[in-house]
N, C-alpha and C. Protein backbone atom coordinates (compact mmCIF):
# COMPACT_ATOMS: atom_id res chain seq x y z
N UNK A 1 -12.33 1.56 15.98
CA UNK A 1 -12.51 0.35 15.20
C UNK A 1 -11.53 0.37 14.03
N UNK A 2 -10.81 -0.92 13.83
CA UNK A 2 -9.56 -0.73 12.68
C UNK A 2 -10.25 -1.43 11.52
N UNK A 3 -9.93 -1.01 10.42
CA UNK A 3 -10.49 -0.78 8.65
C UNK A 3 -9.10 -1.45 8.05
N UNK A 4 -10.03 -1.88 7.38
CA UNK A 4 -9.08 -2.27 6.10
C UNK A 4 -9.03 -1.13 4.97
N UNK A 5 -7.92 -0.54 5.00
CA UNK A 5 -8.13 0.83 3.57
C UNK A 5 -6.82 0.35 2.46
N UNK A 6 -7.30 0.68 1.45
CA UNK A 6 -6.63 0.58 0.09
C UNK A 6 -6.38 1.98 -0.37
N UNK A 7 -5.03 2.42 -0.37
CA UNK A 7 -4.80 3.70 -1.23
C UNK A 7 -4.08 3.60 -2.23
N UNK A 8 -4.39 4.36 -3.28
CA UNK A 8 -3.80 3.96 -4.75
C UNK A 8 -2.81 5.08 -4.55
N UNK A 9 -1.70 5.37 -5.68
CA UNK A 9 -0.77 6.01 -5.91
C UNK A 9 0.06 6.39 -4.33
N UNK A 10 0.35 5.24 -3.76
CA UNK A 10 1.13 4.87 -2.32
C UNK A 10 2.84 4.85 -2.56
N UNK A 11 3.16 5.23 -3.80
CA UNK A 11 4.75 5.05 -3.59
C UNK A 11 5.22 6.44 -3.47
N UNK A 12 4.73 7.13 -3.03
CA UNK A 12 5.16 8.74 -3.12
C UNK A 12 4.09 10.39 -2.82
N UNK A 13 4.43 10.84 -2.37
CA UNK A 13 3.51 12.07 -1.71
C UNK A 13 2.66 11.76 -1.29
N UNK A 14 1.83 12.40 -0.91
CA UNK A 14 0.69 12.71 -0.62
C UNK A 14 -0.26 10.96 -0.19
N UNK A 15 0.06 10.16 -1.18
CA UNK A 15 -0.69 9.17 -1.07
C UNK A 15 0.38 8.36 0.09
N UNK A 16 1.72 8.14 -0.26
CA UNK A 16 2.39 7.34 1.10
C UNK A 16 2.00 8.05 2.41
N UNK A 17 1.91 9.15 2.19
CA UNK A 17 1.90 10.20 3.53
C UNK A 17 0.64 9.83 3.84
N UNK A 18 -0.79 9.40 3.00
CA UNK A 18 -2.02 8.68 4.03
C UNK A 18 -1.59 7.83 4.55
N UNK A 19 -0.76 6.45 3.89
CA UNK A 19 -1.01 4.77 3.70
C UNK A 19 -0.14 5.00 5.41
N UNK A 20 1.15 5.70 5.71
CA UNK A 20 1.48 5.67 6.95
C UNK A 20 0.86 6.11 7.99
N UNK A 21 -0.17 7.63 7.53
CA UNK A 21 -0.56 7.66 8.81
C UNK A 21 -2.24 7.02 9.54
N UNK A 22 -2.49 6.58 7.85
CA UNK A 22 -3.92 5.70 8.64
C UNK A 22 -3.16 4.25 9.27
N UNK A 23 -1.86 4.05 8.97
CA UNK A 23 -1.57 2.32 9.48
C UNK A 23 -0.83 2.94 10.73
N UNK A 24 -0.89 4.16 11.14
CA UNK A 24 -0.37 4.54 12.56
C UNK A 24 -1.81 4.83 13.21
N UNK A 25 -2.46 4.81 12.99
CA UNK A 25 -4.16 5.14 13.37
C UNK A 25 -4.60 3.82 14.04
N UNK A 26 -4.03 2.85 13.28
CA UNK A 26 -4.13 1.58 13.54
C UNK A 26 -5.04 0.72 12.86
N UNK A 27 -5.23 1.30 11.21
CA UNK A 27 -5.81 0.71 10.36
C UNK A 27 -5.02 -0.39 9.59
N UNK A 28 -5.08 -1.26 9.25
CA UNK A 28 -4.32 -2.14 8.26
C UNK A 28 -4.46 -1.72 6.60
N UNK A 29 -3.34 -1.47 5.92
CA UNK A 29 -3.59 0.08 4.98
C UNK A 29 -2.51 -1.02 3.95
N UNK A 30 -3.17 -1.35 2.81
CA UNK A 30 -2.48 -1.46 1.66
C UNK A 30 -2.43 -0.89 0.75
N UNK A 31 -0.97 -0.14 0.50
CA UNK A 31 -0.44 0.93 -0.28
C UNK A 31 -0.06 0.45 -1.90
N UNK A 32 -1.32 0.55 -2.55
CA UNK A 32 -0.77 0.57 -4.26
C UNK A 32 -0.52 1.76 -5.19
N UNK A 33 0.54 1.06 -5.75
CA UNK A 33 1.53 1.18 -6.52
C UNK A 33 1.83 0.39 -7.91
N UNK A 34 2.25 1.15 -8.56
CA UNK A 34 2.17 0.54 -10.21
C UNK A 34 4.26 0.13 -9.85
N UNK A 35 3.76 -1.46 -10.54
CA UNK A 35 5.67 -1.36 -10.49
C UNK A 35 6.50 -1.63 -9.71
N UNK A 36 5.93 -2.22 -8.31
CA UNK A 36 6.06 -2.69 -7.52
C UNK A 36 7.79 -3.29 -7.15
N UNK A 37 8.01 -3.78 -8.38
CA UNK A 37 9.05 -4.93 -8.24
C UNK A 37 10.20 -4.20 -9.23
N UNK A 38 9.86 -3.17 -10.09
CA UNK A 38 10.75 -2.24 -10.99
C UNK A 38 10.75 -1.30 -10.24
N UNK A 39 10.57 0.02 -11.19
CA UNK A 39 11.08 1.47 -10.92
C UNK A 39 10.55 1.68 -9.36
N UNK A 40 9.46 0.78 -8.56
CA UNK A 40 9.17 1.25 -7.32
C UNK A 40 9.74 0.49 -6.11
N UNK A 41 10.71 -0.21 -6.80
CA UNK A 41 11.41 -1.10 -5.55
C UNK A 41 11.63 -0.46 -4.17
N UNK A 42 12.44 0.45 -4.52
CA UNK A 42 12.30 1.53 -3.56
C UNK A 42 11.66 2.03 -2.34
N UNK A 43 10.28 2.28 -3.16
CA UNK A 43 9.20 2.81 -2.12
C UNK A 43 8.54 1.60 -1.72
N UNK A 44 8.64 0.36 -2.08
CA UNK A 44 8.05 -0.76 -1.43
C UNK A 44 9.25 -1.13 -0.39
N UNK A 45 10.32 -1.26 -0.50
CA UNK A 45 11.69 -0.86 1.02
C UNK A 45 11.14 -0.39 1.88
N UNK A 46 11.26 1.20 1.52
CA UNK A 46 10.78 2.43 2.30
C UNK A 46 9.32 1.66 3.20
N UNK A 47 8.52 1.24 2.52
CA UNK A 47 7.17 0.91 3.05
C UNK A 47 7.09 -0.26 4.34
N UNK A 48 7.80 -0.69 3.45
CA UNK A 48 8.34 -2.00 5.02
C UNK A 48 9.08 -1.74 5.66
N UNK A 49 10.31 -0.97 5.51
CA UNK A 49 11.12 -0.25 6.68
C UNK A 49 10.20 0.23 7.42
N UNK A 50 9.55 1.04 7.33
CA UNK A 50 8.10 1.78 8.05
C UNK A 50 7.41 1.04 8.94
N UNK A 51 7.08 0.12 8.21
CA UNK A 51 5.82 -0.72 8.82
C UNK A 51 6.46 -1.69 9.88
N UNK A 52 7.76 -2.25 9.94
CA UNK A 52 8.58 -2.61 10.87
C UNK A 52 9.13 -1.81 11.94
N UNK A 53 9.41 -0.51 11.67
CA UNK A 53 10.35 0.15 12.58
C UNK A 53 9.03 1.10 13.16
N UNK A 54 7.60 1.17 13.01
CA UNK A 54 6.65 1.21 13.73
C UNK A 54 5.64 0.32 13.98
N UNK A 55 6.01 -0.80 13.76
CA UNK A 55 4.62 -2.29 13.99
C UNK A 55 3.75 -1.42 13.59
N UNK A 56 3.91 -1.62 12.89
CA UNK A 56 1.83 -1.28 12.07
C UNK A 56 1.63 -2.21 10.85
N UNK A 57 0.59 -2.49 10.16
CA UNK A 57 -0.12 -2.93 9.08
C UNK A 57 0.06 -2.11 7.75
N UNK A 58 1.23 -2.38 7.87
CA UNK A 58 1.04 -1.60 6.32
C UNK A 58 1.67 -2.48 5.10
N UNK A 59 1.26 -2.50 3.88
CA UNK A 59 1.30 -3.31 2.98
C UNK A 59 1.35 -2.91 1.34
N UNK A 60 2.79 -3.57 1.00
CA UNK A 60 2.16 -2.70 -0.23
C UNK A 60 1.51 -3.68 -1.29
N UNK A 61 1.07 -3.35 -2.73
CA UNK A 61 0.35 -3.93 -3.42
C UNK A 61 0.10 -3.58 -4.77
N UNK A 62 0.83 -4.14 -5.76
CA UNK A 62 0.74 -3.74 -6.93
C UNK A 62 -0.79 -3.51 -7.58
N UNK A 63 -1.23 -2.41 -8.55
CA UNK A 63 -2.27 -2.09 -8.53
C UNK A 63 -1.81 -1.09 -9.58
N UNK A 64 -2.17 -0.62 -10.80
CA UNK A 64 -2.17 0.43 -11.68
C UNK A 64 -3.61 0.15 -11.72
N UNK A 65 -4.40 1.43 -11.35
CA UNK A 65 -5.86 1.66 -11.41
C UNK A 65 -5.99 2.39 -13.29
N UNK A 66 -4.99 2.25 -14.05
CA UNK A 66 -5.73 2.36 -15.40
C UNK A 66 -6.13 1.10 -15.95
N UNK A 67 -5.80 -0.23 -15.31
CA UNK A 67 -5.93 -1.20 -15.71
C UNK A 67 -7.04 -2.32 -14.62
N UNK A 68 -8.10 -2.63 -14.91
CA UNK A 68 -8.84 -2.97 -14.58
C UNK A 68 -8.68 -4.06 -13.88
N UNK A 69 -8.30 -5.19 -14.50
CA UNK A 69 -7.67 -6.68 -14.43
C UNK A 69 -6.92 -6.40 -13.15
N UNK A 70 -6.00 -5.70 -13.41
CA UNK A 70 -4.69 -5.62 -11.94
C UNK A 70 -5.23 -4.93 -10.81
N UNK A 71 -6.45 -4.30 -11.17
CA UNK A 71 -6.77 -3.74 -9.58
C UNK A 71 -7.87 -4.66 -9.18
N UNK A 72 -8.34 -5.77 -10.05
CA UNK A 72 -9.17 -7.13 -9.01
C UNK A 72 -8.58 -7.75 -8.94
N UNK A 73 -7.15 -7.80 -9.66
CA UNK A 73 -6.15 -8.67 -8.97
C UNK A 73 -6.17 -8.38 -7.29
N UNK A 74 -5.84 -7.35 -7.50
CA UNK A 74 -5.06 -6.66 -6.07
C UNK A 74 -6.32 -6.49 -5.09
N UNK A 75 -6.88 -6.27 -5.49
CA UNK A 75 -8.55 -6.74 -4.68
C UNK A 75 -8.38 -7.81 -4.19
N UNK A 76 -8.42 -8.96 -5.03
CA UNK A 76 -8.97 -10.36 -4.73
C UNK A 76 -7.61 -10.85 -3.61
N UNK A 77 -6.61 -10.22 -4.46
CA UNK A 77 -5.20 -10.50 -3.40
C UNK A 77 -5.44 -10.40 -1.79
N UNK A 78 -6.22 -8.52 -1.55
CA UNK A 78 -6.23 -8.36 -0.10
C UNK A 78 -7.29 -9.29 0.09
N UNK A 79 -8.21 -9.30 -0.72
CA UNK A 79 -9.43 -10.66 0.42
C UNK A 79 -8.69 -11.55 0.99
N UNK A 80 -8.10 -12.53 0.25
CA UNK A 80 -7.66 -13.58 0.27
C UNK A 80 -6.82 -13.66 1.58
């Protein structure tokens, strides 16, 4: 059965290394990240290169979990 999962700190170690292999599991996996559009341009590339060059669900999603506001942003974002 495929899940919707949210992993925080997704632009690097340990946490990208879930967000790819639960969206190869065949979960639909949105990978947050603080910064999205600055210093993490990068790993949001990297993330869609990925998610294209293996069809899977993967997504990224701005989200700094010290800030409250931006992670029901990013909540309300995946409902939607």
């Amino acid at each position: 059965m495929s899940k919707n999962i949210v992993i925080t700190g997704a632009s690097s170690g340990f946490g990208a290394m879930t967000a790819r292999a639960l969206a190869d599991a065949g979960h639909t996996v949105y990978a947050g990240m603080r910064h999205p559009e600055g210093p993490n341009a990068a790993a949001v590339a990297d993330l869609d290169a990925y998610a294209t060059e293996h069809s899977v669900n993967l997504h990224a999603v701005a989200m700094d979990v010290t800030d409250q506001d931006m992670v029901d942003a990013a909540i309300a974002q995946i409902i939607d």
